[in-house]
C-alpha atoms as a PDB file:
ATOM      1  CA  UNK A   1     -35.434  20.038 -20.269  1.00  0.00           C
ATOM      2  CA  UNK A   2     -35.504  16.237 -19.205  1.00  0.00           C
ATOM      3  CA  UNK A   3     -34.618  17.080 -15.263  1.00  0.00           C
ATOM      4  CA  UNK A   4     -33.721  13.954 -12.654  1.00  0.00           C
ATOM      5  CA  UNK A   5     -34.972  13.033  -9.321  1.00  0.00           C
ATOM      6  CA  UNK A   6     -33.303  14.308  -6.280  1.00  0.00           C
ATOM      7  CA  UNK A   7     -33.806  13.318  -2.959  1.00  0.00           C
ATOM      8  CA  UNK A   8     -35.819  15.232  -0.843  1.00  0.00           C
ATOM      9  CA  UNK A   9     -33.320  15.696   1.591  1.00  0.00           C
ATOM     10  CA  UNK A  10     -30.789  17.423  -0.932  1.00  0.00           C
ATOM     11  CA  UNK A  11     -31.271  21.136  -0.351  1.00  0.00           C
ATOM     12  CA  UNK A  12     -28.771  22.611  -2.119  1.00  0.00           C
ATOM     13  CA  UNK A  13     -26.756  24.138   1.125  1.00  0.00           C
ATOM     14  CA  UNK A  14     -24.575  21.425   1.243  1.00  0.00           C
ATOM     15  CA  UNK A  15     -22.355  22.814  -1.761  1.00  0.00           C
ATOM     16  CA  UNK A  16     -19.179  24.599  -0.682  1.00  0.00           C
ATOM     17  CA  UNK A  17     -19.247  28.241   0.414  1.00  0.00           C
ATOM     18  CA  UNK A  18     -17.623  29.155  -2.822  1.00  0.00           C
ATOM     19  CA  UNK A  19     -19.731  27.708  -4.910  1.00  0.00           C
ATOM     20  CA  UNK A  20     -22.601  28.872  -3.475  1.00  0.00           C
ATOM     21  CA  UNK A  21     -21.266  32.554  -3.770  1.00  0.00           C
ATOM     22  CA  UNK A  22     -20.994  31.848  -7.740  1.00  0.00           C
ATOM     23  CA  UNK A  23     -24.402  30.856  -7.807  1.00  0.00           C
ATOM     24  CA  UNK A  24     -25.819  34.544  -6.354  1.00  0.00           C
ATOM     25  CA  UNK A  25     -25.400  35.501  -9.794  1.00  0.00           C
ATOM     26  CA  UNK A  26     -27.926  33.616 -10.524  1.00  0.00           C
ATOM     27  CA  UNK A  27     -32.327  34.269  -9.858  1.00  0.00           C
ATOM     28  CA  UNK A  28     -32.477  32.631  -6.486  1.00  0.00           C
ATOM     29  CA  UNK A  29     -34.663  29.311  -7.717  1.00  0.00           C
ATOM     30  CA  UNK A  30     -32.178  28.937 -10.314  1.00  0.00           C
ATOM     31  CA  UNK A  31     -29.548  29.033  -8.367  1.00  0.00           C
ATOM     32  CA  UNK A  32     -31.123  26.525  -6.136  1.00  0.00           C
ATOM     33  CA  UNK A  33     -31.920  23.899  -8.150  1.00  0.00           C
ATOM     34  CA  UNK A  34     -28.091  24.502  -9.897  1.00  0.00           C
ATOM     35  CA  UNK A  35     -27.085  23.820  -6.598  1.00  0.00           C
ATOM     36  CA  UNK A  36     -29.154  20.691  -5.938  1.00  0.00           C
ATOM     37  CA  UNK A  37     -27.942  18.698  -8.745  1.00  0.00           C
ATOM     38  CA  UNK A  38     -24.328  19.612  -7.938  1.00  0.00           C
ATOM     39  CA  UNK A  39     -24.808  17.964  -4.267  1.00  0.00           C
ATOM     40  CA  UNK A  40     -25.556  15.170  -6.148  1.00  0.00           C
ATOM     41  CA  UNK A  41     -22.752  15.111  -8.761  1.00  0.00           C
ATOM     42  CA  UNK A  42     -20.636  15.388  -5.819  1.00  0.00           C
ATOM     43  CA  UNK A  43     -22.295  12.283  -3.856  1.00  0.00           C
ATOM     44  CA  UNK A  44     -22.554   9.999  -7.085  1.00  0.00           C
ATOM     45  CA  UNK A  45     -18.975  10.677  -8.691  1.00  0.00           C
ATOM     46  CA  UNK A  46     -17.084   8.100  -7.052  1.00  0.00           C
ATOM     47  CA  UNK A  47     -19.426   5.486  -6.629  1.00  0.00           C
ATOM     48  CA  UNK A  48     -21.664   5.877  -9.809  1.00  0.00           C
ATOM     49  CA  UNK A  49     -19.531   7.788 -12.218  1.00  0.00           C
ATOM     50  CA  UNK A  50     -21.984   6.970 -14.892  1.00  0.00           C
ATOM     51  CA  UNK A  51     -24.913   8.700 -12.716  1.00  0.00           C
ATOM     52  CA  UNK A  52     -22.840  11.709 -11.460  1.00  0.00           C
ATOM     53  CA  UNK A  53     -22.770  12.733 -15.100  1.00  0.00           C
ATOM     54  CA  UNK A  54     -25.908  12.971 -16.002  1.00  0.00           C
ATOM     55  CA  UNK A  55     -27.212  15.432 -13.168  1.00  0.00           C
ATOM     56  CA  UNK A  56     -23.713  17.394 -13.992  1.00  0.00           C
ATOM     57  CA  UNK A  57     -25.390  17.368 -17.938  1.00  0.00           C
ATOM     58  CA  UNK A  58     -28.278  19.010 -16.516  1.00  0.00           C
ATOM     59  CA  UNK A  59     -26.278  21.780 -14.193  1.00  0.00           C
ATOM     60  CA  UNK A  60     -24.679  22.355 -17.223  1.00  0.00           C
ATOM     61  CA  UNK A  61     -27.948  23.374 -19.291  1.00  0.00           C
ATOM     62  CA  UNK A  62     -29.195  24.719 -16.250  1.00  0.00           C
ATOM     63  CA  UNK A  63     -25.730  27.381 -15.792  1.00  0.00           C
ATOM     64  CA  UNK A  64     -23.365  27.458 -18.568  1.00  0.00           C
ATOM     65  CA  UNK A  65     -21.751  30.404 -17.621  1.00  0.00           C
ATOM     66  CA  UNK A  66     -20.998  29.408 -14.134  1.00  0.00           C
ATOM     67  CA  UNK A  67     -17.464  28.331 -13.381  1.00  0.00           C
ATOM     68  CA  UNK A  68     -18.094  25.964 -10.761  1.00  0.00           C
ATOM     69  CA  UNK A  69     -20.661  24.135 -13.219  1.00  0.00           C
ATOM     70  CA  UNK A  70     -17.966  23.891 -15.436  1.00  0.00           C
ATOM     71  CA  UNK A  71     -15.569  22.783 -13.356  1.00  0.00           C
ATOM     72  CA  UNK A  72     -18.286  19.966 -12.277  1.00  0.00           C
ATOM     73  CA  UNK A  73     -18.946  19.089 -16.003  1.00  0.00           C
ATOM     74  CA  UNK A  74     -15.401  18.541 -16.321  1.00  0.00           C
ATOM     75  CA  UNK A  75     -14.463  15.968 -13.606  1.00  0.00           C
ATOM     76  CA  UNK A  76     -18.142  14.086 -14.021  1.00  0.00           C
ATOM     77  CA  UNK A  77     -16.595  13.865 -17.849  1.00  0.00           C
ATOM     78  CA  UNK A  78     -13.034  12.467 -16.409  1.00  0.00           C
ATOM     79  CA  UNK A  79     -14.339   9.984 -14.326  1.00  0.00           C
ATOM     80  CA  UNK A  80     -16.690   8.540 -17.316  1.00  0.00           C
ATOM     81  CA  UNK A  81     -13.518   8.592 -19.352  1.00  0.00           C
ATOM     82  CA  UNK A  82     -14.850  11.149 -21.652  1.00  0.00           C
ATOM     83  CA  UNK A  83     -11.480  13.000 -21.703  1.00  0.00           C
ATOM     84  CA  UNK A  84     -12.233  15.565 -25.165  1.00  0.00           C
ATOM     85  CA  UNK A  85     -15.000  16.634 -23.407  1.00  0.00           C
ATOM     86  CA  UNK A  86     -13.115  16.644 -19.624  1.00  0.00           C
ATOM     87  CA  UNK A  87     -11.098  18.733 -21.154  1.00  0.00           C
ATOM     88  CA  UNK A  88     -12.802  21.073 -23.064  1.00  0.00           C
ATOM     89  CA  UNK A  89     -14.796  21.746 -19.654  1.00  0.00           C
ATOM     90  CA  UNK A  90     -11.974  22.363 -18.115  1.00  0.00           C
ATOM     91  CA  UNK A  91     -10.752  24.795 -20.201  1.00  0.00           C
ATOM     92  CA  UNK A  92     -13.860  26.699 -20.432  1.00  0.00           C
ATOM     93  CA  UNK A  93     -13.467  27.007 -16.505  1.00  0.00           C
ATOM     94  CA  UNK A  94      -9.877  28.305 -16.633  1.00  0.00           C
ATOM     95  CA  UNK A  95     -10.809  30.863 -18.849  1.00  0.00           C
ATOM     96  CA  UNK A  96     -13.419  31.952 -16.380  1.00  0.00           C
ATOM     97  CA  UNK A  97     -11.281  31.759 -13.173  1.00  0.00           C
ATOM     98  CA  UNK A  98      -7.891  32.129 -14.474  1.00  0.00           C
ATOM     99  CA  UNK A  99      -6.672  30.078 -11.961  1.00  0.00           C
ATOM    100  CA  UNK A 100      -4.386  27.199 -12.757  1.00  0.00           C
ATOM    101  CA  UNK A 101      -5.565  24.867  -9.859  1.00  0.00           C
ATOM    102  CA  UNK A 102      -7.092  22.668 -13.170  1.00  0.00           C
ATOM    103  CA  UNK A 103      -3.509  22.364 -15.012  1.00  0.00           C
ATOM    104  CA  UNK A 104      -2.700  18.991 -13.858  1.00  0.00           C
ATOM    105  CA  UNK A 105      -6.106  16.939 -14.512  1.00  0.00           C
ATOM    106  CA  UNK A 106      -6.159  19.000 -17.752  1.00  0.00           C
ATOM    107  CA  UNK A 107      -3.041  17.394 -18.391  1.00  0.00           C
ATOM    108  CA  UNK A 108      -4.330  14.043 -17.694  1.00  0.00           C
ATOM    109  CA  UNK A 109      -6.412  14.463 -20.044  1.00  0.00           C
ATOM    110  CA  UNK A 110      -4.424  14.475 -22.434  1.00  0.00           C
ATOM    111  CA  UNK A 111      -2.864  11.520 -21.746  1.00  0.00           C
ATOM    112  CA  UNK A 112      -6.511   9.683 -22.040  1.00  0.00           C
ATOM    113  CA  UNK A 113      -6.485  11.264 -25.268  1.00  0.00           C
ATOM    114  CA  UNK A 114      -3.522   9.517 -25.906  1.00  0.00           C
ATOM    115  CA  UNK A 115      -1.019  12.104 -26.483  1.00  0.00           C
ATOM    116  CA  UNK A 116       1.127  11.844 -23.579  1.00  0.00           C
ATOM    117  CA  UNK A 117       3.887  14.431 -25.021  1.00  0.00           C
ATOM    118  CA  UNK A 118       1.256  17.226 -25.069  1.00  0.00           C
ATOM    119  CA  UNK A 119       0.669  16.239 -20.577  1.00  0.00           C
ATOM    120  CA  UNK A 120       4.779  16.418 -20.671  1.00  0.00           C
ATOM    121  CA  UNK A 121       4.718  19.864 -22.546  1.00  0.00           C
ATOM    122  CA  UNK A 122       2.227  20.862 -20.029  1.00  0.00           C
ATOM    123  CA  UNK A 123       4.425  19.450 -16.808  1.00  0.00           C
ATOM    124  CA  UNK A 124       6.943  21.943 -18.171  1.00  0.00           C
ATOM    125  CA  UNK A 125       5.065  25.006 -18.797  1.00  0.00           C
ATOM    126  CA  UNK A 126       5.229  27.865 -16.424  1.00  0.00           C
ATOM    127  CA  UNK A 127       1.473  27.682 -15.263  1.00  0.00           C
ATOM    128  CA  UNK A 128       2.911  24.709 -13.350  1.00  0.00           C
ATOM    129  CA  UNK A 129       4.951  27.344 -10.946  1.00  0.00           C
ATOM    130  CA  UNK A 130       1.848  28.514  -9.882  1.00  0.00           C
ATOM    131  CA  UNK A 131       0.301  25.355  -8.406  1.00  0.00           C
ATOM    132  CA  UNK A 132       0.388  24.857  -4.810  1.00  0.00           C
ATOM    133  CA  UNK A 133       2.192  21.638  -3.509  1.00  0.00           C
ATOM    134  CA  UNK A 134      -0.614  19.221  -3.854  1.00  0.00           C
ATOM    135  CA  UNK A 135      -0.874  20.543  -7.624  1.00  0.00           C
ATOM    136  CA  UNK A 136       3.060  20.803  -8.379  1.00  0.00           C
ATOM    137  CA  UNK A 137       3.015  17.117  -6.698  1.00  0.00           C
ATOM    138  CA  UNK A 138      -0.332  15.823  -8.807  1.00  0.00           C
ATOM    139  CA  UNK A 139       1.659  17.831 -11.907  1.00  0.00           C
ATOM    140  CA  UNK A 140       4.848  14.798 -11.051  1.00  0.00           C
ATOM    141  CA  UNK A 141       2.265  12.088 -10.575  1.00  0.00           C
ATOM    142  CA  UNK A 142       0.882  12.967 -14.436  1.00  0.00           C
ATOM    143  CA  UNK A 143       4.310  13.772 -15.846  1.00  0.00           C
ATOM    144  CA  UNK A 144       5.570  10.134 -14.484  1.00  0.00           C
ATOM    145  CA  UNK A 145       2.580   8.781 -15.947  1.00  0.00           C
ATOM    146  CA  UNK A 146       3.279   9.972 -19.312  1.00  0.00           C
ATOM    147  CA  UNK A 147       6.803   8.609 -19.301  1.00  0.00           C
ATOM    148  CA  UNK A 148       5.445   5.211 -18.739  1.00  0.00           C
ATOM    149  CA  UNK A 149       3.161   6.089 -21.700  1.00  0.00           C
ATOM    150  CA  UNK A 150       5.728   6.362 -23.343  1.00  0.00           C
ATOM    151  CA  UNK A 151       7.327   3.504 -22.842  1.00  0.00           C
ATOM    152  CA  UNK A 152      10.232   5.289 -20.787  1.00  0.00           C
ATOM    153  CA  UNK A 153      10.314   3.742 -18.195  1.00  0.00           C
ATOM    154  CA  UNK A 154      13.855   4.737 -16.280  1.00  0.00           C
ATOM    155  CA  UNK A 155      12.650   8.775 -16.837  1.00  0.00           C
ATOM    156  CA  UNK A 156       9.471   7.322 -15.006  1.00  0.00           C
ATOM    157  CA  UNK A 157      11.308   6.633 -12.085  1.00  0.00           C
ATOM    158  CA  UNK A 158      13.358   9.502 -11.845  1.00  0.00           C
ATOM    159  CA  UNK A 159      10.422  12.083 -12.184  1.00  0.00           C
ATOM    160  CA  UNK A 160       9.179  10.590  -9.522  1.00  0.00           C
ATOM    161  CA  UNK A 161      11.947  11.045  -7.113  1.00  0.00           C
ATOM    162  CA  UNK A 162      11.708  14.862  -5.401  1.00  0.00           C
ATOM    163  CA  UNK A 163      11.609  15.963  -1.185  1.00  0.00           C
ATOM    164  CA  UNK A 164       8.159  15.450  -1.109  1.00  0.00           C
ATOM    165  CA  UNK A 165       8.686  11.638  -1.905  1.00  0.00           C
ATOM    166  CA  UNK A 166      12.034  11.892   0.323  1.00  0.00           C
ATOM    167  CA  UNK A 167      10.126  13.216   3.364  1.00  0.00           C
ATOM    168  CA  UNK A 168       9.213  11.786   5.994  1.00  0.00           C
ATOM    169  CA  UNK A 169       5.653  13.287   7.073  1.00  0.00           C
ATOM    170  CA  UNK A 170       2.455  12.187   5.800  1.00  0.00           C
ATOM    171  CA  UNK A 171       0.542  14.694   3.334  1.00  0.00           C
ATOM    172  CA  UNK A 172      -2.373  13.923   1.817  1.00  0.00           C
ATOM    173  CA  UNK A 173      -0.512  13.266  -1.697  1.00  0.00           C
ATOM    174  CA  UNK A 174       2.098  11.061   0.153  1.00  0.00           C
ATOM    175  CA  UNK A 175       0.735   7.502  -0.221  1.00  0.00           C
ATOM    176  CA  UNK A 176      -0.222   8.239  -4.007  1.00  0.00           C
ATOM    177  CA  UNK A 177       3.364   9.461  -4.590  1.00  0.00           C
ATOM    178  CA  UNK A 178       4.791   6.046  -2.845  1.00  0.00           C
ATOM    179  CA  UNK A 179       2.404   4.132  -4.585  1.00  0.00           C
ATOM    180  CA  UNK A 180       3.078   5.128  -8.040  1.00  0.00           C
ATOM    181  CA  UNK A 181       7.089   4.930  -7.394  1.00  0.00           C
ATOM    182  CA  UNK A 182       6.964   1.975  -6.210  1.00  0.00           C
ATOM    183  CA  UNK A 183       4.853   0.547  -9.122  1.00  0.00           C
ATOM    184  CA  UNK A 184       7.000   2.167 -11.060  1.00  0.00           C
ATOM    185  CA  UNK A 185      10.334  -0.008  -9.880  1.00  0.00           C
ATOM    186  CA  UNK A 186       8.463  -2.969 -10.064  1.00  0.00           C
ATOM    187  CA  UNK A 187       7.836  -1.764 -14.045  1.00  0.00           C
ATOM    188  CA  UNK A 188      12.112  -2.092 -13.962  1.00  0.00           C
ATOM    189  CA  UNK A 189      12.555  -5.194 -11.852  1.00  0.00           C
ATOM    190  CA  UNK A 190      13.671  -3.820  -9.009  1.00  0.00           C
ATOM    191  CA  UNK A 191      11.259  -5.901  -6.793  1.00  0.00           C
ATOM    192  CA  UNK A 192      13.280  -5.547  -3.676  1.00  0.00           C
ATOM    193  CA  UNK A 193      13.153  -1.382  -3.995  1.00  0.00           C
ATOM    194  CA  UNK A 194       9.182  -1.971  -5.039  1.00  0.00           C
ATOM    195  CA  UNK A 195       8.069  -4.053  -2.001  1.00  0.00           C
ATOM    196  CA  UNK A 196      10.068  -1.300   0.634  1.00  0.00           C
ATOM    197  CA  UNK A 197       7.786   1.607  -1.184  1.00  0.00           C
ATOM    198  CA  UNK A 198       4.619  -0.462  -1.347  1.00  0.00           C
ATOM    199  CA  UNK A 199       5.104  -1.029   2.528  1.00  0.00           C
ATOM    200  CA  UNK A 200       5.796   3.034   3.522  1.00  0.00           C
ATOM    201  CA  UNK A 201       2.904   3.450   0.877  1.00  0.00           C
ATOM    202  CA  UNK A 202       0.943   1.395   2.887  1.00  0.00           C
ATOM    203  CA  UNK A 203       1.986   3.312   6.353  1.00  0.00           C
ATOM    204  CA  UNK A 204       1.032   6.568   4.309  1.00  0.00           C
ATOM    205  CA  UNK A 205      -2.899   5.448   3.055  1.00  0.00           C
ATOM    206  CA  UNK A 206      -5.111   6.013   5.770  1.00  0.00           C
ATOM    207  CA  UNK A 207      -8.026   6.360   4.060  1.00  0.00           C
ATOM    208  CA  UNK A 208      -7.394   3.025   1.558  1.00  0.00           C
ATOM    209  CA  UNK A 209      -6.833   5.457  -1.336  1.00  0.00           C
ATOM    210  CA  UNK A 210      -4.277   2.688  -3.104  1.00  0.00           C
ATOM    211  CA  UNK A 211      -4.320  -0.731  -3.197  1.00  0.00           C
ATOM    212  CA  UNK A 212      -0.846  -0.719  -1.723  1.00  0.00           C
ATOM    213  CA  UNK A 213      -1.326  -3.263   0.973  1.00  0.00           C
ATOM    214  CA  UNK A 214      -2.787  -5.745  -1.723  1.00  0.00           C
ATOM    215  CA  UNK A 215       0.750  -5.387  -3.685  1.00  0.00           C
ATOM    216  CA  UNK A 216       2.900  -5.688  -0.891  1.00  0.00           C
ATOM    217  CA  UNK A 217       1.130  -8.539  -0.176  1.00  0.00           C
ATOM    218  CA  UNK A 218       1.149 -10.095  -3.408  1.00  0.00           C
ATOM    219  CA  UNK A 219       5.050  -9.606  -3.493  1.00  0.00           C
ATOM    220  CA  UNK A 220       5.378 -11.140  -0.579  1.00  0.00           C
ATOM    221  CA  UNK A 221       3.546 -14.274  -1.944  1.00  0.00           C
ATOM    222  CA  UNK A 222       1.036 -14.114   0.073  1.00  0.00           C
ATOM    223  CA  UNK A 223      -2.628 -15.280  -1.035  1.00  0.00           C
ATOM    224  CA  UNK A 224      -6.009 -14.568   1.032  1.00  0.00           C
ATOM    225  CA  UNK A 225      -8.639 -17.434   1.318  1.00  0.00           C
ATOM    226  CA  UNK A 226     -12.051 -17.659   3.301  1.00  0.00           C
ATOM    227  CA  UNK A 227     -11.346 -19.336   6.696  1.00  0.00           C
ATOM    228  CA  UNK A 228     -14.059 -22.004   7.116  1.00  0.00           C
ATOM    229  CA  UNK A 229     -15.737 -21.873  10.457  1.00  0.00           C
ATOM    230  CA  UNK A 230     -14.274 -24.650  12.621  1.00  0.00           C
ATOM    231  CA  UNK A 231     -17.744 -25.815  13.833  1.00  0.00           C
ATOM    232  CA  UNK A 232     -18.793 -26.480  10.557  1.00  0.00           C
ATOM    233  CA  UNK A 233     -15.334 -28.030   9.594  1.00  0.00           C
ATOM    234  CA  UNK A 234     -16.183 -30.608  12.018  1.00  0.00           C
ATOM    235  CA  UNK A 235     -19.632 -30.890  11.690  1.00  0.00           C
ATOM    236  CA  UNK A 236     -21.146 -33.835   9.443  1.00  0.00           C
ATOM    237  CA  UNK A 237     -24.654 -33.398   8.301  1.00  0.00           C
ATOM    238  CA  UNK A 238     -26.518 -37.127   7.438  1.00  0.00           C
ATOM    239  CA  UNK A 239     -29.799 -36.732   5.116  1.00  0.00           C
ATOM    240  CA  UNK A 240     -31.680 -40.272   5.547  1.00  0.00           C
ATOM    241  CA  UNK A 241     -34.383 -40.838   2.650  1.00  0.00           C
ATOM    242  CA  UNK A 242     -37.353 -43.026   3.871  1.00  0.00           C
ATOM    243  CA  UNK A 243     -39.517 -44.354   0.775  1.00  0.00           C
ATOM    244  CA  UNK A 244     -42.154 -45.960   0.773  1.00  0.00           C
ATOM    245  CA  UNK A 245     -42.039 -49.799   1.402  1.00  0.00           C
ATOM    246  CA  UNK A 246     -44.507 -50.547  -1.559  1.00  0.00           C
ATOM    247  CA  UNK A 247     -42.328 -49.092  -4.176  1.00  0.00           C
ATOM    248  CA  UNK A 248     -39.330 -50.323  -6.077  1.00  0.00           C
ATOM    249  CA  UNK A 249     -35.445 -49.434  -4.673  1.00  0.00           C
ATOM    250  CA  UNK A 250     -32.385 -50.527  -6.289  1.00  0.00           C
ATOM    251  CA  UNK A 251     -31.516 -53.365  -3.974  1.00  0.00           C
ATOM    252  CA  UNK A 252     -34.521 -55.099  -5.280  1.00  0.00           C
ATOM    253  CA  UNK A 253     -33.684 -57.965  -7.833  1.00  0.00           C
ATOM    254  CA  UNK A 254     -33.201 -56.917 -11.554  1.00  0.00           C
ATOM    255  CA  UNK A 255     -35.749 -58.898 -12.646  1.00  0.00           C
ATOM    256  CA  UNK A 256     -38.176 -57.137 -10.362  1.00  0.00           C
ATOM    257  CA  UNK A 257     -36.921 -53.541 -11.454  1.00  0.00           C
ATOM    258  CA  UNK A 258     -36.284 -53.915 -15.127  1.00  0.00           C
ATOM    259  CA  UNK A 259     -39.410 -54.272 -17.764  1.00  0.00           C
ATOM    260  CA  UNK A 260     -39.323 -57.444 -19.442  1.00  0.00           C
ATOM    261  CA  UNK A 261     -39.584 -57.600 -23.476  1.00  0.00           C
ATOM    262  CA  UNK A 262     -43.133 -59.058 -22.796  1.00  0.00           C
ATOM    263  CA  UNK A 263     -44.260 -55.830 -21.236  1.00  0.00           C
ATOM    264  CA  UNK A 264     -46.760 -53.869 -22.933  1.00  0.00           C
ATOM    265  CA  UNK A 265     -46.269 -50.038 -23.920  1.00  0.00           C
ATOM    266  CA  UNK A 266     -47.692 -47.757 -21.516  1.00  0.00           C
ATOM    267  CA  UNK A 267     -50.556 -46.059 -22.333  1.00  0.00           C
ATOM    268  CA  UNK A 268     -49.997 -42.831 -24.066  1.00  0.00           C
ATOM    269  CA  UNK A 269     -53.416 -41.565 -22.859  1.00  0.00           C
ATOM    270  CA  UNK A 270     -52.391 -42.329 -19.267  1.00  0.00           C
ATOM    271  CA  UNK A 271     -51.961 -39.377 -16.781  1.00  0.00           C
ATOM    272  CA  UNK A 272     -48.655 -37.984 -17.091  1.00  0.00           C
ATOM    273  CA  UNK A 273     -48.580 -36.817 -13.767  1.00  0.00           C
ATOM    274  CA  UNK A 274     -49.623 -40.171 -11.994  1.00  0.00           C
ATOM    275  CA  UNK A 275     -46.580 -41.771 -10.045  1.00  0.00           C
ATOM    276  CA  UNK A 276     -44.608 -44.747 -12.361  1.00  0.00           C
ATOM    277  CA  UNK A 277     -44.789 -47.950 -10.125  1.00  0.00           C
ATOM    278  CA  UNK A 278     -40.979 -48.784 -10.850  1.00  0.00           C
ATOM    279  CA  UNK A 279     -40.092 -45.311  -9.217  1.00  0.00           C
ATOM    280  CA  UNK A 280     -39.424 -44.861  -5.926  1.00  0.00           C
ATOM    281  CA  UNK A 281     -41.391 -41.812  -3.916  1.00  0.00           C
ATOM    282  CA  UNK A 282     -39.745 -39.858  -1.422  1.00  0.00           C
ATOM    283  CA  UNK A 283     -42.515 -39.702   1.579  1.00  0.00           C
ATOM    284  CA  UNK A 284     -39.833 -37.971   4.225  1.00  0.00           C
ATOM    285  CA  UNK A 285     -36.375 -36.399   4.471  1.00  0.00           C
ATOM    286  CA  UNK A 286     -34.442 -36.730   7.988  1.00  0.00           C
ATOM    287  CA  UNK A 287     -31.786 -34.049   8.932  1.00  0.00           C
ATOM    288  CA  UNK A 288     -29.659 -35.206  11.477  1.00  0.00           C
ATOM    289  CA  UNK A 289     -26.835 -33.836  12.734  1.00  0.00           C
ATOM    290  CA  UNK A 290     -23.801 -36.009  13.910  1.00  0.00           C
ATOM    291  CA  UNK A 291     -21.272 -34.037  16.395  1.00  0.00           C
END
């Protein structure tokens, strides 16, 4: 089995508690090197997707029959885009757990897969009941998403609305859930609606999990550039070439600079890398600074 390097200073206790209690069912250097390559689907998945999957490939030959290496598999899959396989991991771990906690990315999936009506079926079904509130609210966000799939747009809108978009206090779902209402008036032309939920979107992300504050300010027309550096605004840099008096420059005479019809070929056994005479050589550059 083709294994791949891991950092020294990954030992495999970084995993969560739970996790690591799955993995006593495995012999202990097994379960150690399991958990090694799960740290590091963990550290990779958001900033190299790509990466993340392949050490979650070799957890996955490593401890089929561990939920948590499922689970793993899974969301390495989802954030490659490989959705029939997401989803298929995903399933496996449900049927080990029995815990619905994966309903809502499973549903997802299904929109990647392009059947949005079968995520819409699953917003409905009573495993949804079960979720906690980040899961019932992740269950909307999907739903909403599958509407706009769908091309229905206005149903978008209104699966959206619900007291956890209403309130007032700040959950860790609550800038997505602006976010993707507010995109989702701006879908209808209602621009004036869109900018007022980009803006308490923006209040809500406090970890820069949306782009919100990059739409509000698009909406409001306005467009970032690099400020120049005043110094350098007003500084003027001169560059004075000196040549050499003995050579040729352009305010010499043309009869002096251009070759005559009387002038013989040049020598095609001449050195190729000896000066011309009608060519001016650069002897020294000046750098001057003016204030």
């Amino acid at each position: 089995m083709k294994r791949l390097p891991i950092p020294d200073d990954v030992t495999g206790d970084e995993i969560d508690k739970d996790v690591r209690q799955e993995l006593q069912s495995l012999p202990k250097t097994l379960a150690e090197d399991v958990a090694r390559n799960l740290v590091m689907v963990a550290r990779l998945i958001d900033e190299d997707p790509e990466g993340a999957y392949g050490y979650s490939r070799v957890a996955l030959r490593l401890a089929s029959r561990v939920a948590a290496v499922r689970e793993a598999a899974g969301f390495a899959a989802y954030a490659t885009q490989k959705y029939s396989e997401a989803l298929a991991e995903f399933r496996a771990a449900r049927r080990m757990t029995g815990n619905t906690e994966l309903w809502p990315v499973m549903a997802d999936c299904e929109r990647g897969l392009g059947r949005p009506e079968k995520a819409l079926d699953m917003a409905g079904a009573p495993e949804v009941q079960k979720l906690d509130k980040a899961g019932q609210v992740e269950m909307r966000l999907v739903a909403a998403g599958a509407r706009r799939d769908m091309d229905q747009l206005d149903a978008a809108i209104v699966t959206l609305q619900s007291p956890e978009l209403a309130s007032n206090s700040v959950q860790p779902w609550t800038a997505r859930l602006r976010y993707a209402y507010a995109d989702a008036l701006l879908a209808v032309g209602r621009e004036g609606e869109a900018r007022e939920w980009f803006a308490k979107a923006v209040e809500a992300d406090r970890d820069g999990s949306t782009d919100a504050s990059d739409r509000l300010a698009e909406l409001d027309g306005v467009e970032f550039v690099d400020a120049m550096d005043e110094d350098d605004a007003e500084t003027e840099t001169v560059v004075t070439v000196v040549v050499d008096e003995n050579t040729t420059t352009d305010d010499q005479s043309a009869d002096e600079s251009e070759p005559s019809d009387d002038d013989e070929p040049a020598d095609e056994d001449a050195d190729e890398d000896e000066p011309k005479a009608d060519e001016p050589k650069i002897v020294q550059v000046k750098d001057t600074t003016e204030d």
